[in-house]
PDB file of N, CA and C in Angstrom:
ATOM      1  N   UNK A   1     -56.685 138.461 -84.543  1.00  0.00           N
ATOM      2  CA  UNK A   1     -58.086 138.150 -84.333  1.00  0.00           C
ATOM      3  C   UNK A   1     -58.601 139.025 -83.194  1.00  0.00           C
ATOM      4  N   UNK A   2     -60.005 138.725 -83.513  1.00  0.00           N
ATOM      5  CA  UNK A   2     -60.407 140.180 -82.110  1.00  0.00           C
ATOM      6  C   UNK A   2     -61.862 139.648 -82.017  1.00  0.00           C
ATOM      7  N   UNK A   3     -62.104 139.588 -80.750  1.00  0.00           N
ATOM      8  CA  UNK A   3     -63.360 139.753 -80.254  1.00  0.00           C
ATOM      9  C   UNK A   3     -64.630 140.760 -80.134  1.00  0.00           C
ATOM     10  N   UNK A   4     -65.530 140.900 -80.885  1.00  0.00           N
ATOM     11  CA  UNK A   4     -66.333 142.206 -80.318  1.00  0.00           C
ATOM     12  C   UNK A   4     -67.691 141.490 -80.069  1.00  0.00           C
ATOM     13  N   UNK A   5     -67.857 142.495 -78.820  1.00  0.00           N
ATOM     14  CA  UNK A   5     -68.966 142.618 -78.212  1.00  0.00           C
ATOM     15  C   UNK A   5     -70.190 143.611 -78.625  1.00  0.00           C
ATOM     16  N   UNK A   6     -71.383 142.919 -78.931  1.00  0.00           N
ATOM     17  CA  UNK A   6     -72.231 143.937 -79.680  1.00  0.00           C
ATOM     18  C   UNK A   6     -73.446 143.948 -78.854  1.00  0.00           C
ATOM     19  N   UNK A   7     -73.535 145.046 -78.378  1.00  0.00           N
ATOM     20  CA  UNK A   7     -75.277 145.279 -77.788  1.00  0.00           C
ATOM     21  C   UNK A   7     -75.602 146.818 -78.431  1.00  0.00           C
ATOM     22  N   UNK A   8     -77.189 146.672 -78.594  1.00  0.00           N
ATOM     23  CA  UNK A   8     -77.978 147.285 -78.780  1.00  0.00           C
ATOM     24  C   UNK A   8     -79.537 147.091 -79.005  1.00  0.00           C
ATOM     25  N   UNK A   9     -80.657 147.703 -78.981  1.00  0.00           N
ATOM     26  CA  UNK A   9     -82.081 147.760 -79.018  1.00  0.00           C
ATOM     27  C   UNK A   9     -82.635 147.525 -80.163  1.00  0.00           C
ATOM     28  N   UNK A  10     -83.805 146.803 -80.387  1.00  0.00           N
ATOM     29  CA  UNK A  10     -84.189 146.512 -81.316  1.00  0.00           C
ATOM     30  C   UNK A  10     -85.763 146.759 -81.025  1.00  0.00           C
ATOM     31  N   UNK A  11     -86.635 146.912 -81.881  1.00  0.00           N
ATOM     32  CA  UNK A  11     -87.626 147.900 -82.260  1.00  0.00           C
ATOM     33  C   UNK A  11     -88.585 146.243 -82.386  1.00  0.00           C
ATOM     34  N   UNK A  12     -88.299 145.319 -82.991  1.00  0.00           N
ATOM     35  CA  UNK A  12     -89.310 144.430 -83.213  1.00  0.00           C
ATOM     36  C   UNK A  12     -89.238 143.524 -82.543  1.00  0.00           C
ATOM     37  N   UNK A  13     -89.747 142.725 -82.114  1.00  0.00           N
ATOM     38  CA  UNK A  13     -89.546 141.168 -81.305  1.00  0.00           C
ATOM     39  C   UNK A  13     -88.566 140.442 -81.293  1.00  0.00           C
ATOM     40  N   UNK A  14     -87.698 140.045 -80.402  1.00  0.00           N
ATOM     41  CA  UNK A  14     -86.656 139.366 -80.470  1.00  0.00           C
ATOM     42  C   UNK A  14     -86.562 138.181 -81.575  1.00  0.00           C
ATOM     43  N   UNK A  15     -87.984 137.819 -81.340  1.00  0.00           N
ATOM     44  CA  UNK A  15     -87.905 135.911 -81.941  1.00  0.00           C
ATOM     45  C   UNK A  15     -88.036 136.260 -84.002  1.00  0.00           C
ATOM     46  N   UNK A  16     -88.380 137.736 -84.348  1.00  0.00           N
ATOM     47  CA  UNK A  16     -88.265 138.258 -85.342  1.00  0.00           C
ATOM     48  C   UNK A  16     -86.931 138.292 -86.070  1.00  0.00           C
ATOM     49  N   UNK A  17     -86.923 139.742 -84.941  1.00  0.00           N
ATOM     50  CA  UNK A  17     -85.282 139.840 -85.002  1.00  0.00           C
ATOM     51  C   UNK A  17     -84.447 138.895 -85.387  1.00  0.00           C
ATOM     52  N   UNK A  18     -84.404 137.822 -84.628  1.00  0.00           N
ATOM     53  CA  UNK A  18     -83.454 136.409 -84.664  1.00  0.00           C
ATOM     54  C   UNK A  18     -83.702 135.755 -86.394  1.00  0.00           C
ATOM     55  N   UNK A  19     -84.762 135.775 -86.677  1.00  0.00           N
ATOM     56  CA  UNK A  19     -84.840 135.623 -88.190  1.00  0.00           C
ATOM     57  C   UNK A  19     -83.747 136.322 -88.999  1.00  0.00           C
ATOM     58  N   UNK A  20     -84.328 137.699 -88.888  1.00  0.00           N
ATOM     59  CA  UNK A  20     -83.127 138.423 -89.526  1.00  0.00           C
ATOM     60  C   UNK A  20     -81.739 138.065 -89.188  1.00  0.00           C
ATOM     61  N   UNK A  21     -81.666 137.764 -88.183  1.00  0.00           N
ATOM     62  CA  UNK A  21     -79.948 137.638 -88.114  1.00  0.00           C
ATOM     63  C   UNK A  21     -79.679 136.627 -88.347  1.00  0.00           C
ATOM     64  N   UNK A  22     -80.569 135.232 -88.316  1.00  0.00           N
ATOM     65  CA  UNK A  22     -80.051 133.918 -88.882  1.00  0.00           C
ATOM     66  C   UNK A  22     -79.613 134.224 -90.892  1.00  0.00           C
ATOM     67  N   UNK A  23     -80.764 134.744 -91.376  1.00  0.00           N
ATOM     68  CA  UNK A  23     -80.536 135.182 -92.328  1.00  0.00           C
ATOM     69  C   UNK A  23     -79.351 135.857 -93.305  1.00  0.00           C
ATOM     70  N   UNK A  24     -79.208 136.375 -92.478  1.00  0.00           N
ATOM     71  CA  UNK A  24     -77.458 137.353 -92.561  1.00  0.00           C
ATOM     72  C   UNK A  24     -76.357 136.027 -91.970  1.00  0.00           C
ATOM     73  N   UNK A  25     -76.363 135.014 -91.771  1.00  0.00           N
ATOM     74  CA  UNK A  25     -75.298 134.285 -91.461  1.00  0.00           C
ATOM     75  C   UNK A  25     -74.546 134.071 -92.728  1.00  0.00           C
ATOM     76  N   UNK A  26     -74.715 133.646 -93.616  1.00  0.00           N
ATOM     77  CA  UNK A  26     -73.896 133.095 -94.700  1.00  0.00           C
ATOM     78  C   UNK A  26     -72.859 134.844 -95.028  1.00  0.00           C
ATOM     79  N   UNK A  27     -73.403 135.828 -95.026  1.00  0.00           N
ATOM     80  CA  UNK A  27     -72.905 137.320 -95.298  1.00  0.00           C
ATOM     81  C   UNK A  27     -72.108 136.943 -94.383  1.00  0.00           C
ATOM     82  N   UNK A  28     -72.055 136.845 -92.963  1.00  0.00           N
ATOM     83  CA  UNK A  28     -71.308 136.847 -91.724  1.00  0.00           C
ATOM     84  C   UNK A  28     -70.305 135.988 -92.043  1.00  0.00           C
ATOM     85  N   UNK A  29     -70.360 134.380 -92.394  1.00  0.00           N
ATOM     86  CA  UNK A  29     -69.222 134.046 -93.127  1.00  0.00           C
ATOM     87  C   UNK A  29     -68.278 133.447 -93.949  1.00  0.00           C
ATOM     88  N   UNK A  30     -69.084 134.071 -95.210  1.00  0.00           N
ATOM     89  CA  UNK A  30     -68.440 134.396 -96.467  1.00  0.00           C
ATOM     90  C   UNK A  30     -67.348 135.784 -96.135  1.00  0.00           C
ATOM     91  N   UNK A  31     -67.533 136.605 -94.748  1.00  0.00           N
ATOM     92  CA  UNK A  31     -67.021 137.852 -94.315  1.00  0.00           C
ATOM     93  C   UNK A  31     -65.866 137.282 -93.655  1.00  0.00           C
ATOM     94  N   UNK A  32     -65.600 136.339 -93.025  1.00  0.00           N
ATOM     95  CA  UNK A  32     -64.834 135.748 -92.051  1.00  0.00           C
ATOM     96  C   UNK A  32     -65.152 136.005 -90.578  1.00  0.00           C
ATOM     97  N   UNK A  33     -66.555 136.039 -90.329  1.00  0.00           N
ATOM     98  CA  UNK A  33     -66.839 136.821 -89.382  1.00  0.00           C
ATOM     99  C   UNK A  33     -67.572 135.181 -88.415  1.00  0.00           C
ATOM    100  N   UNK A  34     -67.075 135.177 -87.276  1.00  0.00           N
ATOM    101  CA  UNK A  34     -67.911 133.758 -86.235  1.00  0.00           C
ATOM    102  C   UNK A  34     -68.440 134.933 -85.793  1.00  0.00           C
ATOM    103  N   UNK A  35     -69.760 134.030 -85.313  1.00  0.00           N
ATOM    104  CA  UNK A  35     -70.542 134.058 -84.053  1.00  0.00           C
ATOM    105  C   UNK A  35     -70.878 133.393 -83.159  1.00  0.00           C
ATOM    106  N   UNK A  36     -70.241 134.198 -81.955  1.00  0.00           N
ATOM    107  CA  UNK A  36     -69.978 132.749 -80.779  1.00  0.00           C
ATOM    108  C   UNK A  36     -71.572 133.035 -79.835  1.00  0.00           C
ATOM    109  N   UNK A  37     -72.066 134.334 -80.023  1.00  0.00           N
ATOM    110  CA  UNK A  37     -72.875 134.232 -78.962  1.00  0.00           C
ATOM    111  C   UNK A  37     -74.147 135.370 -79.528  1.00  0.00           C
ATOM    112  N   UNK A  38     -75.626 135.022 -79.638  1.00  0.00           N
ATOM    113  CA  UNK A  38     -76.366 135.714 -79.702  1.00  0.00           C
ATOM    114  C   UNK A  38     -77.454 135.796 -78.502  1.00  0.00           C
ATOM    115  N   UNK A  39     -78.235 136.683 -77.887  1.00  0.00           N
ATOM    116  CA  UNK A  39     -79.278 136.844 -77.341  1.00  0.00           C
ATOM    117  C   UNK A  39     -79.845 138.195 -76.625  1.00  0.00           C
ATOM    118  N   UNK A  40     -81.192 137.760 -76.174  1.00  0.00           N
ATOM    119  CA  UNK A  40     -80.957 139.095 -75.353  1.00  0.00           C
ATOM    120  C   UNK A  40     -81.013 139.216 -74.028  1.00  0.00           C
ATOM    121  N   UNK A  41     -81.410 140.208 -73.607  1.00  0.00           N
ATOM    122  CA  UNK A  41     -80.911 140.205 -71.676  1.00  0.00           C
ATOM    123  C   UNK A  41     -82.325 139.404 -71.298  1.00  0.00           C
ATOM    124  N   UNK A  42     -81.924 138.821 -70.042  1.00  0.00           N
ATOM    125  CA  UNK A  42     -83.171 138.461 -69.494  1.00  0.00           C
ATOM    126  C   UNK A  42     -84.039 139.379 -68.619  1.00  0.00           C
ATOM    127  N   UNK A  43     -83.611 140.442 -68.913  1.00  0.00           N
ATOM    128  CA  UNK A  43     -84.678 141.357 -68.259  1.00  0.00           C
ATOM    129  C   UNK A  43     -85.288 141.923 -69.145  1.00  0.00           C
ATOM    130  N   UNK A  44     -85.044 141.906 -70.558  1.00  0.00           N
ATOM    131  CA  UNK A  44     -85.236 143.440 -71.162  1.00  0.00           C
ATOM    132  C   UNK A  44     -84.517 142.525 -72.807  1.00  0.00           C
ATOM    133  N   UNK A  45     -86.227 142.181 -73.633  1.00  0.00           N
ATOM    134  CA  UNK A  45     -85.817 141.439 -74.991  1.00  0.00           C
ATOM    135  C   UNK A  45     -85.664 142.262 -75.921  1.00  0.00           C
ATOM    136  N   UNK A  46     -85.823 143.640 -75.793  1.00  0.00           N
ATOM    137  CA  UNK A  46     -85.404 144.870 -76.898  1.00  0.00           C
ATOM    138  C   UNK A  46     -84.082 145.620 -76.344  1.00  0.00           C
ATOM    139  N   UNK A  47     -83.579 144.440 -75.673  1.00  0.00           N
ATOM    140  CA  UNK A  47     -81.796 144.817 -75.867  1.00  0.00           C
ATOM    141  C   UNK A  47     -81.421 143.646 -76.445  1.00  0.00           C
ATOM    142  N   UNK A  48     -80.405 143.598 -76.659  1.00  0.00           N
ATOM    143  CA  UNK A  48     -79.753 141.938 -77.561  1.00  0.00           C
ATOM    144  C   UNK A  48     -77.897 142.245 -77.280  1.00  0.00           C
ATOM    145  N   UNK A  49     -77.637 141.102 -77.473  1.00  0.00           N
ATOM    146  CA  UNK A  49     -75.834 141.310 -77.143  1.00  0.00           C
ATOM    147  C   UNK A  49     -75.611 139.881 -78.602  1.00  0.00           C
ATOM    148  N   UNK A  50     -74.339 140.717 -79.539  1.00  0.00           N
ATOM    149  CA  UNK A  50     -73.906 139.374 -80.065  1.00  0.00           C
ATOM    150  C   UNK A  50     -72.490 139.832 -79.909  1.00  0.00           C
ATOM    151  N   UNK A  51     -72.178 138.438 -79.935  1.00  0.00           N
ATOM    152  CA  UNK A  51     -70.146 138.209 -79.825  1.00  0.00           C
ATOM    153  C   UNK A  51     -69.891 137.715 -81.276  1.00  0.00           C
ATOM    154  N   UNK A  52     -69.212 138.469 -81.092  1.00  0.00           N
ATOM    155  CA  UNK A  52     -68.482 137.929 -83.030  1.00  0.00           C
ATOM    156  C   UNK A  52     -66.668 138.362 -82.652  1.00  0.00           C
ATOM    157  N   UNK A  53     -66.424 137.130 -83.243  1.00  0.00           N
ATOM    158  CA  UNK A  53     -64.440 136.843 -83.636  1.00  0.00           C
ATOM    159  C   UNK A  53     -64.566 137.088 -85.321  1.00  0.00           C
ATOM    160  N   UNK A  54     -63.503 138.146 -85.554  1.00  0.00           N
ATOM    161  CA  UNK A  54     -63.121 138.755 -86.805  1.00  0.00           C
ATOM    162  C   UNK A  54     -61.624 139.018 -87.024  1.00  0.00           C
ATOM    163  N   UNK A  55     -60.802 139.270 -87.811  1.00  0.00           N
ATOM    164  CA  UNK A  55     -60.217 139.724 -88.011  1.00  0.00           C
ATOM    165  C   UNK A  55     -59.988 140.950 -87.867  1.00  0.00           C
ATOM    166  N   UNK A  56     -59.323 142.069 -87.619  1.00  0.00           N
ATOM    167  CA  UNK A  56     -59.801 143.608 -87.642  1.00  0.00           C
ATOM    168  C   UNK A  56     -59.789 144.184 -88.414  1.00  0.00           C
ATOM    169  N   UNK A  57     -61.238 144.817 -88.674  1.00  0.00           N
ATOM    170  CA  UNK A  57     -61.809 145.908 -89.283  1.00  0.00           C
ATOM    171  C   UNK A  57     -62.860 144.988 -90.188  1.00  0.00           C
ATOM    172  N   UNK A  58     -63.190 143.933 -90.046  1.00  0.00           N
ATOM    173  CA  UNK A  58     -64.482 142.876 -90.866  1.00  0.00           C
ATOM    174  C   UNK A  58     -65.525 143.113 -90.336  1.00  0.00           C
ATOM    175  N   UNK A  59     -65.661 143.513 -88.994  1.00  0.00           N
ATOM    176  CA  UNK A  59     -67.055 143.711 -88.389  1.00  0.00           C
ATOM    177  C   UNK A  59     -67.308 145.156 -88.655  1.00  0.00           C
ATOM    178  N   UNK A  60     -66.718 146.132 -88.803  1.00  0.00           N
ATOM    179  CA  UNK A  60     -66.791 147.535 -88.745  1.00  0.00           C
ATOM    180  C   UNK A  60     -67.577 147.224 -90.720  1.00  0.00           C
ATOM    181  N   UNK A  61     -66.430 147.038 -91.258  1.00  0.00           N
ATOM    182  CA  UNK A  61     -66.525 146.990 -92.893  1.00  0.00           C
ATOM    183  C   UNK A  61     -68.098 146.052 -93.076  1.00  0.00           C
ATOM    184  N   UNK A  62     -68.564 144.809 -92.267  1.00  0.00           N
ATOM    185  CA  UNK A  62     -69.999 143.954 -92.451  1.00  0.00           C
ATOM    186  C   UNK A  62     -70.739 144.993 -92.392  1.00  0.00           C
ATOM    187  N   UNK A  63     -70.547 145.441 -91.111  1.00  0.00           N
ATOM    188  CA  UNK A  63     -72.167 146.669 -90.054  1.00  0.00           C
ATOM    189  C   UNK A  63     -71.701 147.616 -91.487  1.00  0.00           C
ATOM    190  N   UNK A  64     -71.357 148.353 -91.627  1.00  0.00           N
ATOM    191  CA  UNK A  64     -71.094 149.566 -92.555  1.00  0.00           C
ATOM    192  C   UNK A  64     -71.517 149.435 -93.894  1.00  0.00           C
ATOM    193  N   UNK A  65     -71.381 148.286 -94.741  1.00  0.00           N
ATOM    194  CA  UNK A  65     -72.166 148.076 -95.859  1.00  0.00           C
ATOM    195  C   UNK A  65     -73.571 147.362 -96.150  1.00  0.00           C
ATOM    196  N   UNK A  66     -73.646 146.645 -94.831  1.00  0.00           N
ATOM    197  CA  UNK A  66     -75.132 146.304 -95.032  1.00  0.00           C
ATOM    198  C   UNK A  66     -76.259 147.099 -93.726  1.00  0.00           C
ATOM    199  N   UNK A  67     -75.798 147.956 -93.232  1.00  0.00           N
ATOM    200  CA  UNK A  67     -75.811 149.042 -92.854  1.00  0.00           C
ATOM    201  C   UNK A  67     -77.996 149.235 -92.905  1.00  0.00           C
ATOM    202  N   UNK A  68     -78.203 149.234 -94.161  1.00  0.00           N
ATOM    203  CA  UNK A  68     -79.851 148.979 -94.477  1.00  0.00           C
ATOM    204  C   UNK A  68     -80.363 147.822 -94.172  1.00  0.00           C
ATOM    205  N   UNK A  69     -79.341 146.824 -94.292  1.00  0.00           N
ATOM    206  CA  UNK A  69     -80.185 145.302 -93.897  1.00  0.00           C
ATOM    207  C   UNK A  69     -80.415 145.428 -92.443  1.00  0.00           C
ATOM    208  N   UNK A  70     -79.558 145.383 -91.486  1.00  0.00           N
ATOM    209  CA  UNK A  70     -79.088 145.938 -90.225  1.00  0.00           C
ATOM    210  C   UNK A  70     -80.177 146.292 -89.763  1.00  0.00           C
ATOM    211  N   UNK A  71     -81.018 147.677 -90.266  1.00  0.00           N
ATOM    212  CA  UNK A  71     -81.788 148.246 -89.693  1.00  0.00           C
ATOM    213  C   UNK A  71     -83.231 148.162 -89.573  1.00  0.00           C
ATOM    214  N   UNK A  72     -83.334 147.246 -91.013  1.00  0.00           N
ATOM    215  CA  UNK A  72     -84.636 146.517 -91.575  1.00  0.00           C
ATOM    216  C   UNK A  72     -84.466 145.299 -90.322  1.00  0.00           C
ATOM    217  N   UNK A  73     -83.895 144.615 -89.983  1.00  0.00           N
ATOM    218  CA  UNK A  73     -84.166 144.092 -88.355  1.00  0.00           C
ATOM    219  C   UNK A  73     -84.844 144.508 -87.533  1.00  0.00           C
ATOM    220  N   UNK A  74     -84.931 145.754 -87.142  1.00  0.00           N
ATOM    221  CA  UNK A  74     -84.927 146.230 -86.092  1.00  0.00           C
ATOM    222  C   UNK A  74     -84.284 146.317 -85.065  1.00  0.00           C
ATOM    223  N   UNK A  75     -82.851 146.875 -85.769  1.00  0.00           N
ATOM    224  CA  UNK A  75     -81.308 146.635 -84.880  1.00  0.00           C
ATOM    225  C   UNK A  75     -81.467 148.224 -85.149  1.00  0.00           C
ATOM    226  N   UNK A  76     -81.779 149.088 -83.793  1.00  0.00           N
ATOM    227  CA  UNK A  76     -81.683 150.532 -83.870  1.00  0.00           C
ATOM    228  C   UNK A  76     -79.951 151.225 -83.704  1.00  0.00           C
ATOM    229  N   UNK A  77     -79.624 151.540 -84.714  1.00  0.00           N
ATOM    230  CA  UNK A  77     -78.074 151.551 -85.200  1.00  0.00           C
ATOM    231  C   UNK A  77     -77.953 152.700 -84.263  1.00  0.00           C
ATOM    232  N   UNK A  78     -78.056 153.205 -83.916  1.00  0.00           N
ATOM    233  CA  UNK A  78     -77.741 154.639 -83.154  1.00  0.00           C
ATOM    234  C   UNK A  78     -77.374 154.439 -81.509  1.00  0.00           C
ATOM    235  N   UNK A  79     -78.544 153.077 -81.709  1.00  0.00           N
ATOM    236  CA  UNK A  79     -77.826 152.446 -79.907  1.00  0.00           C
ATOM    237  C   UNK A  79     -76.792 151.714 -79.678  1.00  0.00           C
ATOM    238  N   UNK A  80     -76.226 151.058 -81.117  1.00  0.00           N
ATOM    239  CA  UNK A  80     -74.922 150.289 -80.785  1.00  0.00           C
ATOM    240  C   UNK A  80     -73.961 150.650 -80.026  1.00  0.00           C
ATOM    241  N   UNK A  81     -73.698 149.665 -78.894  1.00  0.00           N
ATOM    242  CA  UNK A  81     -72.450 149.878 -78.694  1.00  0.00           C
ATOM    243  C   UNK A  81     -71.312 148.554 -78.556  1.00  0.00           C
ATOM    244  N   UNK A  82     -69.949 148.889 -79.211  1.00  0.00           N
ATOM    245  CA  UNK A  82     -69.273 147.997 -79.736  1.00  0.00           C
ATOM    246  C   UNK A  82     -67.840 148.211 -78.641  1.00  0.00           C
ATOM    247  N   UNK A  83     -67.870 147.093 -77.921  1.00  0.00           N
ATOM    248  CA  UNK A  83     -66.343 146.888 -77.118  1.00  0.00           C
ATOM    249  C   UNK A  83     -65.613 145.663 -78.021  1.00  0.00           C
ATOM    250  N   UNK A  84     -64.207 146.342 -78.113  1.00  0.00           N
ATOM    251  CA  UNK A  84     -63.428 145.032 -79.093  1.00  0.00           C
ATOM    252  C   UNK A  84     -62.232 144.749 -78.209  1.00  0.00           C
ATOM    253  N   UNK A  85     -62.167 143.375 -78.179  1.00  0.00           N
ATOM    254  CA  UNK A  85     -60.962 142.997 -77.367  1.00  0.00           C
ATOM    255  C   UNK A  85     -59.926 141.970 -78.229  1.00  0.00           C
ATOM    256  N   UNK A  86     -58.484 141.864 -77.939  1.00  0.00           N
ATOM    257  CA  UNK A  86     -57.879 141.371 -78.697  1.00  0.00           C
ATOM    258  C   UNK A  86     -58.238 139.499 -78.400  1.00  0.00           C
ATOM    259  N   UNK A  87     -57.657 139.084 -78.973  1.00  0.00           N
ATOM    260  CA  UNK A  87     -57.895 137.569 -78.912  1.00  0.00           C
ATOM    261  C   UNK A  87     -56.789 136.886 -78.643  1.00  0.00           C
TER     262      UNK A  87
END
């Protein structure tokens, strides 16, 4: 099992955003994918951080095929950045 840490910028309103990603939950897991933690910074709501526990390589293989849904958020894919820690 593995922990990753996900931040990156998003282009539309957080409280939007959060639609979209409630939306994508059942994808998340039917994937085997938890989510322990969503939000964004309190300084700055066009950053966002989520924590997700996966198995390895489920979060790489989720982001990578829905890849268009992702971005239709306003999850700017180019700013991700992904720290993974073991569990």
């Amino acid at each position: 099992m593995e922990t990753y840490i996900v931040s990156f910028e998003i282009t539309k309103p957080y409280d939007e955003w959060l639609i979209h990603f409630e939306q994508s939950r059942p994808g998340l897991e039917a994937a085997d994918i938890a989510v322990l933690f969503r939000g964004p910074r309190t300084d700055d709501e066009s950053r966002v951080c989520v924590i997700l526990q996966a198995l390895a390589g489920k979060v790489d293989k989720f982001m990578e095929v829905n890849a268009p849904m992702i971005a239709e958020s306003g999850h700017v894919l180019e700013s991700t950045v992904v720290d993974v820690y073991k569990s």
